[in-house]
Protein backbone atom coordinates (compact mmCIF):
# COMPACT_ATOMS: atom_id res chain seq x y z
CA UNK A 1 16.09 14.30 10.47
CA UNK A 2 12.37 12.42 10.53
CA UNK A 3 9.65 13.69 11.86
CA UNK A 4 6.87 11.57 13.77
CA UNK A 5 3.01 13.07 13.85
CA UNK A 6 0.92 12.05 16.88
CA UNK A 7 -1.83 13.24 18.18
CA UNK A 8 -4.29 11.91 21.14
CA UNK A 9 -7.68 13.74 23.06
CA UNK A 10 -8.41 14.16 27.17
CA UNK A 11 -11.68 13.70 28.48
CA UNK A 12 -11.28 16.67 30.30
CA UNK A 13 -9.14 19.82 30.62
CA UNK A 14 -7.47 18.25 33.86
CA UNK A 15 -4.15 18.06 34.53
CA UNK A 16 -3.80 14.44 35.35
CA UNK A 17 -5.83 13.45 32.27
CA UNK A 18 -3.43 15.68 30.56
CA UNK A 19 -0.26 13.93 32.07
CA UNK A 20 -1.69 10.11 31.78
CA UNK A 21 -2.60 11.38 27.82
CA UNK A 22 0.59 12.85 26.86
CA UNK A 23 2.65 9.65 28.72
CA UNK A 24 0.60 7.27 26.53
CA UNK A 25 1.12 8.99 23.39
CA UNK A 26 4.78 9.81 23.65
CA UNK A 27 5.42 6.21 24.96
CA UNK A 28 3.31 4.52 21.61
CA UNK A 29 5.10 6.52 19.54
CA UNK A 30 8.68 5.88 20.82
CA UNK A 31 7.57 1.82 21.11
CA UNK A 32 6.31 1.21 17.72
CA UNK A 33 9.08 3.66 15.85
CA UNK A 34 11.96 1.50 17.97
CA UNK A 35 12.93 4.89 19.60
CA UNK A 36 16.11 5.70 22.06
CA UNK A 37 15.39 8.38 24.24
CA UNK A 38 18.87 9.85 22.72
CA UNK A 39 17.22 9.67 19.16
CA UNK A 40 14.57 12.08 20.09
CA UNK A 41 16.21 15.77 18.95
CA UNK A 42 13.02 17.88 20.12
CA UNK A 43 8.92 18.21 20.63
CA UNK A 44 6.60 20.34 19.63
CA UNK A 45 3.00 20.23 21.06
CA UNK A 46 0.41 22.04 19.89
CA UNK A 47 -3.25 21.68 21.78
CA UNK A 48 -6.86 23.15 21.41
CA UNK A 49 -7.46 26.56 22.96
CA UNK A 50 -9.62 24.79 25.40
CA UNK A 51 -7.03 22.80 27.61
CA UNK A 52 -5.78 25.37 30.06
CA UNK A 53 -4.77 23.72 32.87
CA UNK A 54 -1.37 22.22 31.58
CA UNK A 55 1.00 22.15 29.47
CA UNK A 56 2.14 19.40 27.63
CA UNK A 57 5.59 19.70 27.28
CA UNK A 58 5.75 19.81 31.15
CA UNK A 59 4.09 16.62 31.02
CA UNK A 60 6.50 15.14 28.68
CA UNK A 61 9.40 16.00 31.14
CA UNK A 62 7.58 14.55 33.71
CA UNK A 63 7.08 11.45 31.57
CA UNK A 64 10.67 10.80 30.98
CA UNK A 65 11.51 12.51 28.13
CA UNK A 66 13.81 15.33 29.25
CA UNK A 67 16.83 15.07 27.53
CA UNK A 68 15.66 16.90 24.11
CA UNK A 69 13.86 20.72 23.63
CA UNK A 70 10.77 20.55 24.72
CA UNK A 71 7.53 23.20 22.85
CA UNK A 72 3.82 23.94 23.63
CA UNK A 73 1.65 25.68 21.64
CA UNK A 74 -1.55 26.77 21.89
CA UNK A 75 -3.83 26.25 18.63
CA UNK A 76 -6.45 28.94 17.33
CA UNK A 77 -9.88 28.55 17.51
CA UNK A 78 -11.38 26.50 14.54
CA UNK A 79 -14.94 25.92 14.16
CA UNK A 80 -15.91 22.56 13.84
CA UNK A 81 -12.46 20.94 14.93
CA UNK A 82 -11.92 18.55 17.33
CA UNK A 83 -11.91 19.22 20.62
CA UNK A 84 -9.41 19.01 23.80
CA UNK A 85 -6.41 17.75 21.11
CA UNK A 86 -3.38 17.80 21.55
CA UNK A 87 -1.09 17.13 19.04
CA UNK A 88 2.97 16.52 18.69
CA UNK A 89 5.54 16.43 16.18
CA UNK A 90 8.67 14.35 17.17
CA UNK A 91 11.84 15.39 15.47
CA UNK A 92 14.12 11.83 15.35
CA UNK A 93 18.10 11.89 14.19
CA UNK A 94 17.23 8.19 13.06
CA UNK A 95 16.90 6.58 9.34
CA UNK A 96 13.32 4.81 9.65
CA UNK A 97 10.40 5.23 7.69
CA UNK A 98 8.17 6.64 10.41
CA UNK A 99 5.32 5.30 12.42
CA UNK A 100 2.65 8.34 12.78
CA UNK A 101 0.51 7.43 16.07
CA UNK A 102 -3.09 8.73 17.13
CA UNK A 103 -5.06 7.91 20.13
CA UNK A 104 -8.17 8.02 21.42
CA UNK A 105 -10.57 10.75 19.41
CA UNK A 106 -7.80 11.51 17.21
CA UNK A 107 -7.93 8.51 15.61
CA UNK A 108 -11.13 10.51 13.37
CA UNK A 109 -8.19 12.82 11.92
CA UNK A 110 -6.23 9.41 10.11
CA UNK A 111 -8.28 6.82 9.67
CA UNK A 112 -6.00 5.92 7.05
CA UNK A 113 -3.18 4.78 9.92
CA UNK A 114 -5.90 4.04 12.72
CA UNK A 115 -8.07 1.22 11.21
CA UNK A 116 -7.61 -1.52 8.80
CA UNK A 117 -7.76 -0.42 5.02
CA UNK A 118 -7.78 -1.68 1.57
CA UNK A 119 -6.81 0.00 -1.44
CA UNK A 120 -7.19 -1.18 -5.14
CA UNK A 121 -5.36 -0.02 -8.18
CA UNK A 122 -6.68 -1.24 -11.03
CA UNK A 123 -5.46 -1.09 -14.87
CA UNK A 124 -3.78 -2.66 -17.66
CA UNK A 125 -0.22 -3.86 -18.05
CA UNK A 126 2.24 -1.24 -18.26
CA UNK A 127 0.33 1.38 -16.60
CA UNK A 128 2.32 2.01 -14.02
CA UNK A 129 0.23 0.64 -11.31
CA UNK A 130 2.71 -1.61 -9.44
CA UNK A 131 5.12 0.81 -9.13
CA UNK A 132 2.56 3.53 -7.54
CA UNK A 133 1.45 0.52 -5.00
CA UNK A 134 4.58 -0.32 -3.81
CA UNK A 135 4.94 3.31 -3.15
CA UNK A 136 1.55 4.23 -1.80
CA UNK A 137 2.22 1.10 0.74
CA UNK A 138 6.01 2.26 1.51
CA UNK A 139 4.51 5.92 2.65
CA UNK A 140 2.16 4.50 4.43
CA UNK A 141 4.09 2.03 5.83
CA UNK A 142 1.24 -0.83 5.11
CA UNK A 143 1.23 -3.73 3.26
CA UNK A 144 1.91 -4.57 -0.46
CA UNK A 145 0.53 -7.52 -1.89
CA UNK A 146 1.72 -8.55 -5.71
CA UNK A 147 -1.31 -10.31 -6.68
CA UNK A 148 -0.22 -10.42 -10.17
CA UNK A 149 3.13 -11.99 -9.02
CA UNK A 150 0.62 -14.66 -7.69
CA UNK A 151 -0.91 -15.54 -10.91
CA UNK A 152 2.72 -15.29 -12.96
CA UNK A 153 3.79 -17.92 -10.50
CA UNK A 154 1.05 -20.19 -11.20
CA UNK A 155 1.60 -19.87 -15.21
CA UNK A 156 5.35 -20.29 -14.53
CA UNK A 157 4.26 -23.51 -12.80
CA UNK A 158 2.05 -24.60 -15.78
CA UNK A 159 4.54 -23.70 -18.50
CA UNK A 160 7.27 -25.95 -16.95
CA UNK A 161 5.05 -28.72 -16.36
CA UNK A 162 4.41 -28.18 -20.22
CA UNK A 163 0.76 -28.13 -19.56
CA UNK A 164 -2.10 -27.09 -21.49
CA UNK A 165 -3.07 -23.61 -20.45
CA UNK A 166 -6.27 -23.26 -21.84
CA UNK A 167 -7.43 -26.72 -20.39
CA UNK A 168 -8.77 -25.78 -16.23
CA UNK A 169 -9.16 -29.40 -15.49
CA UNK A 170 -5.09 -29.75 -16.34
CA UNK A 171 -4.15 -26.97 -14.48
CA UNK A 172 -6.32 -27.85 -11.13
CA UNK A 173 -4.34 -31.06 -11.10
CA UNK A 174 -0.95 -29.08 -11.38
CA UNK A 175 -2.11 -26.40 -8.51
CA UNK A 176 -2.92 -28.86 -6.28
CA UNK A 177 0.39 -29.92 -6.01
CA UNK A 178 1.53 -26.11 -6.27
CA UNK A 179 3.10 -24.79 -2.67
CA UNK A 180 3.34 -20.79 -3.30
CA UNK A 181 4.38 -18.44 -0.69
CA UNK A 182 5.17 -14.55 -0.30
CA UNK A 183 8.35 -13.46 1.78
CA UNK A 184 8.74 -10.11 2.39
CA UNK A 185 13.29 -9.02 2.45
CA UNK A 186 14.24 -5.41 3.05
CA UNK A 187 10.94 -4.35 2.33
CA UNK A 188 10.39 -6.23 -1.31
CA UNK A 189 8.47 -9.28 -1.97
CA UNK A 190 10.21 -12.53 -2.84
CA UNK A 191 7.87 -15.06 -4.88
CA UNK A 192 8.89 -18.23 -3.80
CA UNK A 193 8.08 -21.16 -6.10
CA UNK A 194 7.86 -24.68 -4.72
CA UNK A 195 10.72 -23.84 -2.39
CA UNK A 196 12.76 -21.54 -4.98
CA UNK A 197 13.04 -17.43 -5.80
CA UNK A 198 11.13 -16.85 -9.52
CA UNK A 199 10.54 -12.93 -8.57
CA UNK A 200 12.86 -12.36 -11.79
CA UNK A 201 11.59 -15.30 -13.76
CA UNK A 202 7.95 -14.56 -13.22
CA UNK A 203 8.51 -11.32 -15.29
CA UNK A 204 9.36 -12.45 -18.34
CA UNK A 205 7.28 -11.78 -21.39
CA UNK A 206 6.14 -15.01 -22.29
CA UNK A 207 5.36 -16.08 -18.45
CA UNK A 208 3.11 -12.65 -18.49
CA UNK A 209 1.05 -13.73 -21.33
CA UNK A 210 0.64 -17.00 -19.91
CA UNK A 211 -0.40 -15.63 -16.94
CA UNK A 212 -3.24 -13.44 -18.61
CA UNK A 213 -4.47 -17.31 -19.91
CA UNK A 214 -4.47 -18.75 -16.69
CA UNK A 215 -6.09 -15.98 -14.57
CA UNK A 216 -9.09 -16.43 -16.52
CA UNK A 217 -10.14 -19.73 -15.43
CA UNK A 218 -12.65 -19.46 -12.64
CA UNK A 219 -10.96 -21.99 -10.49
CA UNK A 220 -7.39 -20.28 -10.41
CA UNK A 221 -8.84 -17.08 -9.91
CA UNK A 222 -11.04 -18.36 -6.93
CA UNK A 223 -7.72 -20.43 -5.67
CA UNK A 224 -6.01 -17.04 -5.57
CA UNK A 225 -8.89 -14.55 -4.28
CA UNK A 226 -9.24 -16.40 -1.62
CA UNK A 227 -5.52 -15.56 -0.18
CA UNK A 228 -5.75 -12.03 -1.61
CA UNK A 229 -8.71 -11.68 0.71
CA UNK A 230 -7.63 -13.49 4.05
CA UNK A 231 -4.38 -11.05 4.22
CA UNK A 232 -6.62 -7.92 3.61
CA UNK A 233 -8.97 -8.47 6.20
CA UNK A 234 -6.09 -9.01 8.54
CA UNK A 235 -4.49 -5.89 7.58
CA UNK A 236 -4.25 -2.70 5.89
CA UNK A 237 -2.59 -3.38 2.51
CA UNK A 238 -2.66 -1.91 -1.04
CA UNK A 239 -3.29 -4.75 -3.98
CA UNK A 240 -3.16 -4.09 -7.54
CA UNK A 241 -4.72 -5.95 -10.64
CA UNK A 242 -7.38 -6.16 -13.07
CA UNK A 243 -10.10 -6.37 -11.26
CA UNK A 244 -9.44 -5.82 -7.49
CA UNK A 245 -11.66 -2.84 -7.61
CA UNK A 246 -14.68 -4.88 -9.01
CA UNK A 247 -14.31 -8.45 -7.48
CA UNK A 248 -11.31 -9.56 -5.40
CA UNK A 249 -12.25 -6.05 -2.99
CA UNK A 250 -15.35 -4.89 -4.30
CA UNK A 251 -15.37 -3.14 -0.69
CA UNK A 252 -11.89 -1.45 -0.81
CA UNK A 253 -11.84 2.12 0.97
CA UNK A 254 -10.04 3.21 -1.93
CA UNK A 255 -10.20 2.39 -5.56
CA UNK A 256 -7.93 3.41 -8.55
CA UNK A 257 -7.45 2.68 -12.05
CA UNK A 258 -4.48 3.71 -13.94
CA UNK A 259 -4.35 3.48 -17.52
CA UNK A 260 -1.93 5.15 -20.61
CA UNK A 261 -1.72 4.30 -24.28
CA UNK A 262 -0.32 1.29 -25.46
CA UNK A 263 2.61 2.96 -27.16
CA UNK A 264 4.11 4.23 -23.28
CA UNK A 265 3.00 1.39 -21.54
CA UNK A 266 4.77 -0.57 -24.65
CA UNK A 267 7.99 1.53 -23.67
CA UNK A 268 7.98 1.64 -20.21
CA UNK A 269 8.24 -2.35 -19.77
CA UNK A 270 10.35 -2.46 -22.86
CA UNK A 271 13.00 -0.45 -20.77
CA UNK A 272 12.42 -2.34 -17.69
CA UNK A 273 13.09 -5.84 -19.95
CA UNK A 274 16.04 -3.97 -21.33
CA UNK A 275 17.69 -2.96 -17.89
CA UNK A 276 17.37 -6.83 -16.35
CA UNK A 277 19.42 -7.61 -19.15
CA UNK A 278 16.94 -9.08 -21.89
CA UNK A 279 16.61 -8.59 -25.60
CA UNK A 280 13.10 -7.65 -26.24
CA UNK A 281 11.49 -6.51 -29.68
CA UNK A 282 10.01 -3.24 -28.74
CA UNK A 283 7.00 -3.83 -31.66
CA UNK A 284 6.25 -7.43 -30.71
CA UNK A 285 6.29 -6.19 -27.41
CA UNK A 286 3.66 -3.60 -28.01
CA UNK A 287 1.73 -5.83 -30.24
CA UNK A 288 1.26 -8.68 -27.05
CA UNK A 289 0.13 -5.50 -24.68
CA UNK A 290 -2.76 -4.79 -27.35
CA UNK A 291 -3.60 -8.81 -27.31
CA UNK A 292 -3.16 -8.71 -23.78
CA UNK A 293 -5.51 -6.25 -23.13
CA UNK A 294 -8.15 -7.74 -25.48
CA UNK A 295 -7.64 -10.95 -24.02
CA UNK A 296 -8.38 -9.49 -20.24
CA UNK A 297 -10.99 -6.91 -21.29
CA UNK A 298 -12.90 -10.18 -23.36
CA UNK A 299 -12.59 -12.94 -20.54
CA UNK A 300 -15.92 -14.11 -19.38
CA UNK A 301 -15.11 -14.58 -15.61
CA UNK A 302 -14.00 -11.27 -13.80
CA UNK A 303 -12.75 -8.93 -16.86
CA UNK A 304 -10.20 -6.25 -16.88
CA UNK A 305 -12.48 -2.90 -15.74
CA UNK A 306 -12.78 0.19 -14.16
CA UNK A 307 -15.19 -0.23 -11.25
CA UNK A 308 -18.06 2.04 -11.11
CA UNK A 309 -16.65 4.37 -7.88
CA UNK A 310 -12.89 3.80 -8.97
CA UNK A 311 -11.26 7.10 -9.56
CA UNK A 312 -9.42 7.36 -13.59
CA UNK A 313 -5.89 7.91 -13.46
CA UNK A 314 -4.56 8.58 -17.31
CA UNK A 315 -0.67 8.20 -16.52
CA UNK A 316 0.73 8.45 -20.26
CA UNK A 317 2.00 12.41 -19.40
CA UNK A 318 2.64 11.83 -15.67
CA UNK A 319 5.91 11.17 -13.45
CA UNK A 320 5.62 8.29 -10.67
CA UNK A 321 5.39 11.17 -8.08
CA UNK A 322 3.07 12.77 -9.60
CA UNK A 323 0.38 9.92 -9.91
CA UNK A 324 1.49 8.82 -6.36
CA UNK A 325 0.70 12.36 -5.34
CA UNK A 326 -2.37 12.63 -6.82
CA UNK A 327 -3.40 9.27 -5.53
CA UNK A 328 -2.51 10.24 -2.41
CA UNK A 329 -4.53 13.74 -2.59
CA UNK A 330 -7.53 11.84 -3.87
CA UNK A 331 -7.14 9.53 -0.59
CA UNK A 332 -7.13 11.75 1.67
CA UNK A 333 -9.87 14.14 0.11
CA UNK A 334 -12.47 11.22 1.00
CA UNK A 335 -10.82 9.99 4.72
């Protein structure tokens, strides 16, 4: 069982307005979730103690959608809430991550689904923030956009044209010639190198340290922002990095920036290495996340740091859910 949140606002306490509102919402709701009328198990409306003149579950049968349980509620007085609201929770027999829908005035109570938003989680490698992205972005059923998968794929594309990656000029000639894309299968993004799959390839320890070298030159970084920022002001998405927060979306409605100690963030890719089927030495591992860091932290164009309204996140003692809870908390504290 899923349940679907929706909520819309009348203009008036009138029982047409209520009947036109209540049509709309219902009918957004069961378009952009792919509904069946059959899939819908019951409603439940609640609505501000100032609409009187109808109910909205009546209006929902008269709207079509009489073949599940139909509830109205009336809401108690709040001081300061919105008024002439309705609300209604859609109970689904369907597997789908669900669409949550609000019209009109309601759109004030989730900005976070009714307008176009960025978020940026920041920190260094290991620190668990592309794992809480791709789940922030799953549960809010916006985009996720591996920037750092961007910049592996460029250093995979230096390293096996056995360029120099400390020289910019070389690797401007290589880019040019680069063609990078980002599919998006089941949910999961597919790097696609010059026509081939490197999602797995990109990850590999050597690849990752190259790609630290390669980010820092100003023209790869500028090659890259640029993309980063043309899909974010097309749509809501979550990005993580090094410096999101500070230059790629120094504007992002949210900002984030995870860190833990080198020894767990050591660990925690050394296990992920491990379970794709790679021998990795645990202390050389650890000892390139130290350089790593340096390296990042020291570069002169865009450096690895936390940006000034970016909210700290130590993860060394916390589960996934619990940062992606508290992340999520945090978010909706400030909408």
């Amino acid at each position: 069982m899923v349940i679907i949140r929706g909520a819309t606002t009348v203009d008036a306490d009138d029982k047409e307005e209520i009947r036109r509102s209540v049509r709309e919402l219902l009918e957004q709701i069961e378009n952009v979730n792919q509904l069946k009328r059959d899939e819908i198990v019951s409603i439940v409306f609640s609505s501000t103690s100032d609409i009187h003149s109808y109910y909205p579950a009546k209006a929902a049968r008269e709207a079509g959608f009489a073949g599940c349980s139909l509830f109205s509620a009336m809401e108690p007085e709040i001081e300061g809430g919105l008024p002439l609201c309705i609300r209604a929770m859609l109970f689904v027999e369907k597997n789908l991550v669900p669409r949550h829908v609000y019209l009109r005035g309601a759109k004030v109570l989730r900005k976070d689904i009714t307008s176009i938003i960025n978020v940026a989680i920041d920190g260094p490698a290991g620190s668990g923030k592309s794992t809480v992205a791709k789940r922030i972005a799953h549960e809010m059923n916006i985009l996720y956009l591996d920037t750092g998968a961007m910049y592996r794929a460029c250093a995979l594309k230096a390293l096996a044209e056995g360029a120099d990656i400390e020289n910019e000029t070389a690797l401007q000639d290589i880019f040019r010639t680069m063609k990078l894309d980002i599919a998006y299968e089941n949910g999961v993004q597919k790097t696609i190198l010059d026509g081939r799959d490197v999602s797995e390839e990109i990850r590999l320890p050597h690849v990752s340290m190259a790609a630290s070298t390669v980010s820092k030159h100003p023209s790869v970084r500028v090659h890259m922002v640029e993309k980063q920022r043309e899909i974010a002001q097309k749509m809501s998405c979550v990005l993580d990095g090094r410096d999101i927060g500070t230059f790629v979306l120094p504007d992002a409605d949210f900002k984030f920036f995870l860190t833990a100690s080198p020894e767990v963030r050591a660990k925690r890719r050394y296990d992920e290495l491990v379970a794709g089927g790679h021998e990795v030495d645990f202390e050389a591992l650890k000892a390139d996340i130290v350089r790593r860091d340096e390296q990042d932290m020291k570069r002169d164009f865009a450096p690895l740091k936390q940006a000034e309204d970016a909210i700290l996140i130590d993860t060394s003692d916390m589960t996934v859910d619990e940062v992606v809870a508290l992340v999520k908390r945090k978010m909706q504290e400030k909408i």
